[in-house]
C-alpha atoms as a PDB file:
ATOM      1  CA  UNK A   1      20.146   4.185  12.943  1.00  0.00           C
ATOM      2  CA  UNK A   2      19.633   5.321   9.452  1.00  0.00           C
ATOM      3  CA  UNK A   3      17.634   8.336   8.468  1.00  0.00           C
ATOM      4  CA  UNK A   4      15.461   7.819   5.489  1.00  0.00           C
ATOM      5  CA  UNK A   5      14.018  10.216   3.783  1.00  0.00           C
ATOM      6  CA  UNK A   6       9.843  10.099   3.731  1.00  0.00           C
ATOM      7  CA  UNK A   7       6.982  11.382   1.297  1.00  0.00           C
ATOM      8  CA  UNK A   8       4.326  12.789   3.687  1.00  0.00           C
ATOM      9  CA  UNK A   9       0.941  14.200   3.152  1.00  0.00           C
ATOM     10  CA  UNK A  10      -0.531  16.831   4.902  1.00  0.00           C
ATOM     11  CA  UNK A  11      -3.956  17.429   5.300  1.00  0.00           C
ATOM     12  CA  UNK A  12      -4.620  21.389   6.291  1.00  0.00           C
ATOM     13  CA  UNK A  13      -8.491  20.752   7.919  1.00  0.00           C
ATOM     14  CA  UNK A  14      -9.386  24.593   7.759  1.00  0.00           C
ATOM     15  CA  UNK A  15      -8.521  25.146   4.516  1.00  0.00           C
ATOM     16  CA  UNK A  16      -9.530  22.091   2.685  1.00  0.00           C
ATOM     17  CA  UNK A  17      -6.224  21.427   0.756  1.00  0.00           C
ATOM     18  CA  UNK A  18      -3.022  19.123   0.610  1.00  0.00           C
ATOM     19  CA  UNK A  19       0.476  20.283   0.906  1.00  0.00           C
ATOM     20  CA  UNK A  20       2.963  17.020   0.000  1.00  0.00           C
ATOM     21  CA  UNK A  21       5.766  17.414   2.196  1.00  0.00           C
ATOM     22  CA  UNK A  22       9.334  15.339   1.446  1.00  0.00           C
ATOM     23  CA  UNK A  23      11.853  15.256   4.420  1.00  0.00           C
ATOM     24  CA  UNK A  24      13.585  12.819   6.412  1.00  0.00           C
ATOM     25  CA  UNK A  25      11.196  13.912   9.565  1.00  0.00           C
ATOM     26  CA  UNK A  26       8.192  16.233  10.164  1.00  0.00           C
ATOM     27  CA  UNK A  27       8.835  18.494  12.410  1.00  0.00           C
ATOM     28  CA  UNK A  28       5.862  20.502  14.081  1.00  0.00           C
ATOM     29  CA  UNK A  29       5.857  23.656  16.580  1.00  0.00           C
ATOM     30  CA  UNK A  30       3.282  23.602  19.037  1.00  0.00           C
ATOM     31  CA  UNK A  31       1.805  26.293  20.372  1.00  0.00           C
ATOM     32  CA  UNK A  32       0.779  29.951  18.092  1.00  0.00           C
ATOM     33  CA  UNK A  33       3.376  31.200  15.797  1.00  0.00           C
ATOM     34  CA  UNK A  34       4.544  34.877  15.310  1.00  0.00           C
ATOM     35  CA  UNK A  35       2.473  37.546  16.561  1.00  0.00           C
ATOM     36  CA  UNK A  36       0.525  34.878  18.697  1.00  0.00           C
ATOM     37  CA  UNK A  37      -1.233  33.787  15.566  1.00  0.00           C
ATOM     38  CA  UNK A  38      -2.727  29.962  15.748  1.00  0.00           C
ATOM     39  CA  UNK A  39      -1.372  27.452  13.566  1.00  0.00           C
ATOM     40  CA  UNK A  40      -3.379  25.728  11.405  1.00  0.00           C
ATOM     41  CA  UNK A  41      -4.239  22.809  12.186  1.00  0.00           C
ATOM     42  CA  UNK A  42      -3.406  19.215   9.839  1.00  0.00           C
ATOM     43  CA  UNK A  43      -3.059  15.583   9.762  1.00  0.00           C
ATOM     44  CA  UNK A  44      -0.317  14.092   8.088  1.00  0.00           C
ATOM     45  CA  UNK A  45      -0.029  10.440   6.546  1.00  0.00           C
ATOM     46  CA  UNK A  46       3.436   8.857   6.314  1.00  0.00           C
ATOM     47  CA  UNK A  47       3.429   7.472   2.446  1.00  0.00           C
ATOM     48  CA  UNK A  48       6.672   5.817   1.953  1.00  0.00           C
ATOM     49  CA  UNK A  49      10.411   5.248   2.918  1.00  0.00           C
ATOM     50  CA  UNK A  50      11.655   5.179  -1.089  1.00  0.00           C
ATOM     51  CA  UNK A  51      14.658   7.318  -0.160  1.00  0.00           C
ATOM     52  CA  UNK A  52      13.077  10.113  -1.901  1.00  0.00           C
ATOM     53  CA  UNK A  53      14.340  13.692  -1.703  1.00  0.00           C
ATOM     54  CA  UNK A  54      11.396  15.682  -3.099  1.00  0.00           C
ATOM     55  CA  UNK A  55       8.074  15.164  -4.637  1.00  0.00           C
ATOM     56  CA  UNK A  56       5.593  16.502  -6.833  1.00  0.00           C
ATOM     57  CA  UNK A  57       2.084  16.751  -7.470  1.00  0.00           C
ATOM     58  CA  UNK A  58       0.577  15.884 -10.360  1.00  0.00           C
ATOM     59  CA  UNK A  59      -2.460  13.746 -11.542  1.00  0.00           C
ATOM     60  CA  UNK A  60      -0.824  10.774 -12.937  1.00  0.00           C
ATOM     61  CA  UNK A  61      -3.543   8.773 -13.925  1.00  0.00           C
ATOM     62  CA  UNK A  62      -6.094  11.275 -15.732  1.00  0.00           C
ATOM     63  CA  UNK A  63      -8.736  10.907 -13.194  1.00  0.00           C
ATOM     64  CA  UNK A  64      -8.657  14.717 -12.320  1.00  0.00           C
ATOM     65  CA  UNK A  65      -6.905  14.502  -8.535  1.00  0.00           C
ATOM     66  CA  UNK A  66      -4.084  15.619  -7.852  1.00  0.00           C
ATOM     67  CA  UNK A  67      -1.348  12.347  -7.125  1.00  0.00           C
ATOM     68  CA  UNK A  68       2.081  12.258  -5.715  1.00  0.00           C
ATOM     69  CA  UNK A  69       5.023  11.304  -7.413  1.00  0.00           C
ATOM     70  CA  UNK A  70       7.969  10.886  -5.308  1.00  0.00           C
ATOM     71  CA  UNK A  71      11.265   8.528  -5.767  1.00  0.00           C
ATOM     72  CA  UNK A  72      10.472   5.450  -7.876  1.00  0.00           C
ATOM     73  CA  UNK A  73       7.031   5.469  -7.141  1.00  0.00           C
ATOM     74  CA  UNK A  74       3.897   7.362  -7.911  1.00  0.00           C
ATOM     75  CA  UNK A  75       0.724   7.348  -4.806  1.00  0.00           C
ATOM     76  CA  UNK A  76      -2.718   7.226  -6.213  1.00  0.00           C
ATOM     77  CA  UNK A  77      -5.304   9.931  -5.023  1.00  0.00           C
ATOM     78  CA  UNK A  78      -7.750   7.926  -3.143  1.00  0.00           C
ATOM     79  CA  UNK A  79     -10.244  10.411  -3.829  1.00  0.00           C
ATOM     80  CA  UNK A  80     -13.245  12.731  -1.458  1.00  0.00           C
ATOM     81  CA  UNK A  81     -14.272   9.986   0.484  1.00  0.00           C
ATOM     82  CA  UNK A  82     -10.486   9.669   1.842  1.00  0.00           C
ATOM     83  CA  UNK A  83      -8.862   6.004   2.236  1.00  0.00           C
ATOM     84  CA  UNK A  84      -5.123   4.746   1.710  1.00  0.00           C
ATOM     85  CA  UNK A  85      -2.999   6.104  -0.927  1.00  0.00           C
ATOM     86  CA  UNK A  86      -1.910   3.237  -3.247  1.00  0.00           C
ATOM     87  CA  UNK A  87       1.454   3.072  -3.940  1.00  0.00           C
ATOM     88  CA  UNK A  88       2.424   2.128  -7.297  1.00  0.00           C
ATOM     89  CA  UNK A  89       6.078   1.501  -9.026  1.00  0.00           C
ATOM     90  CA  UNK A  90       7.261   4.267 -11.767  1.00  0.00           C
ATOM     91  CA  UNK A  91      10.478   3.141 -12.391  1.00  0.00           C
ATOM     92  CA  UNK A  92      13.724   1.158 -11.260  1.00  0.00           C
ATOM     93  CA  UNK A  93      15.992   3.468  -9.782  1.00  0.00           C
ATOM     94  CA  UNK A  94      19.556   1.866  -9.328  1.00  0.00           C
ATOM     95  CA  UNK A  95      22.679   3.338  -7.183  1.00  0.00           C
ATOM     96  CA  UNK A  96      24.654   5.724  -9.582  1.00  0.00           C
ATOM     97  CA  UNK A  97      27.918   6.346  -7.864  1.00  0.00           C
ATOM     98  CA  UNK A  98      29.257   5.700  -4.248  1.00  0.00           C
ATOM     99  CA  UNK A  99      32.139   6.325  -2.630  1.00  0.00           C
ATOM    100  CA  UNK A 100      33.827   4.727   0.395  1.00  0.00           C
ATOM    101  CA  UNK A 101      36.881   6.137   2.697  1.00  0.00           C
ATOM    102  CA  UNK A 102      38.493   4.623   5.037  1.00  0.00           C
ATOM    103  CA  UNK A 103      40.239   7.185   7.126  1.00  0.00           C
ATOM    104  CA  UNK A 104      42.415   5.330   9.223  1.00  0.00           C
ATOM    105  CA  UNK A 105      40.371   6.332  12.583  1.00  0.00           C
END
C-alpha cells in the first residue's frame, strides 16, 4: 500500500479560522491535552492526493479569501456559506530524478 501525501483543511469551530494541514495522514489525540486542557474541537476535509508535501495559503484568485495552493494544483475558497473546494490545475509537475537499486535480496 502506498502512502500519499494529502492537503487537508481544518476547520477550528471555536475559533472561527482554517489551519491547512499537508501530511500523508491526520493524526488526532483524543481526550484533553497537557494540564487536562480540552482540545479544540475541528472538522477536517480531505482536498487532494497530488503527492504534495506542503501547502500554502494564499488568495489566488483576488476575491479576498484565503485559497490553498498545494502540489500542482491550487483549491478555490468556496466562501461563508461553506461548500466544496474546487480544485483547479497550476501547473504540470513532471518526475525530476529517480533512482532504482536492486540489492540482491
Amino acid at each position: 500500500m502506498q502512502i500519499r501525501p494529502v492537503a487537508f483543511l481544518a476547520f477550528a469551530v471555536s475559533i472561527g479560522t482554517f489551519v491547512a494541514i499537508a501530511g500523508a495522514e491526520l493524526n488526532r489525540e483524543r481526550g484533553n491535552g497537557p494540564g487536562n486542557i480540552p482540545q479544540v474541537p475541528f472538522t477536517s476535509h480531505r482536498l487532494g492526493t497530488d503527492h504534495a508535501e506542503a501547502i500554502t495559503v494564499l488568495d489566488m484568485n483576488g476575491d479576498g479569501r484565503p485559497d490553498l495552493l498545494s502540489g500542482a494544483y491550487w483549491y478555490e475558497n468556496p466562501g461563508p456559506n461553506g461548500g466544496e473546494w474546487i480544485r483547479h490545475q497550476y501547473r504540470t509537475v513532471e518526475i525530476v530524478d529517480e533512482f532504482v537499486a536492486d540489492c540482491g535480496e
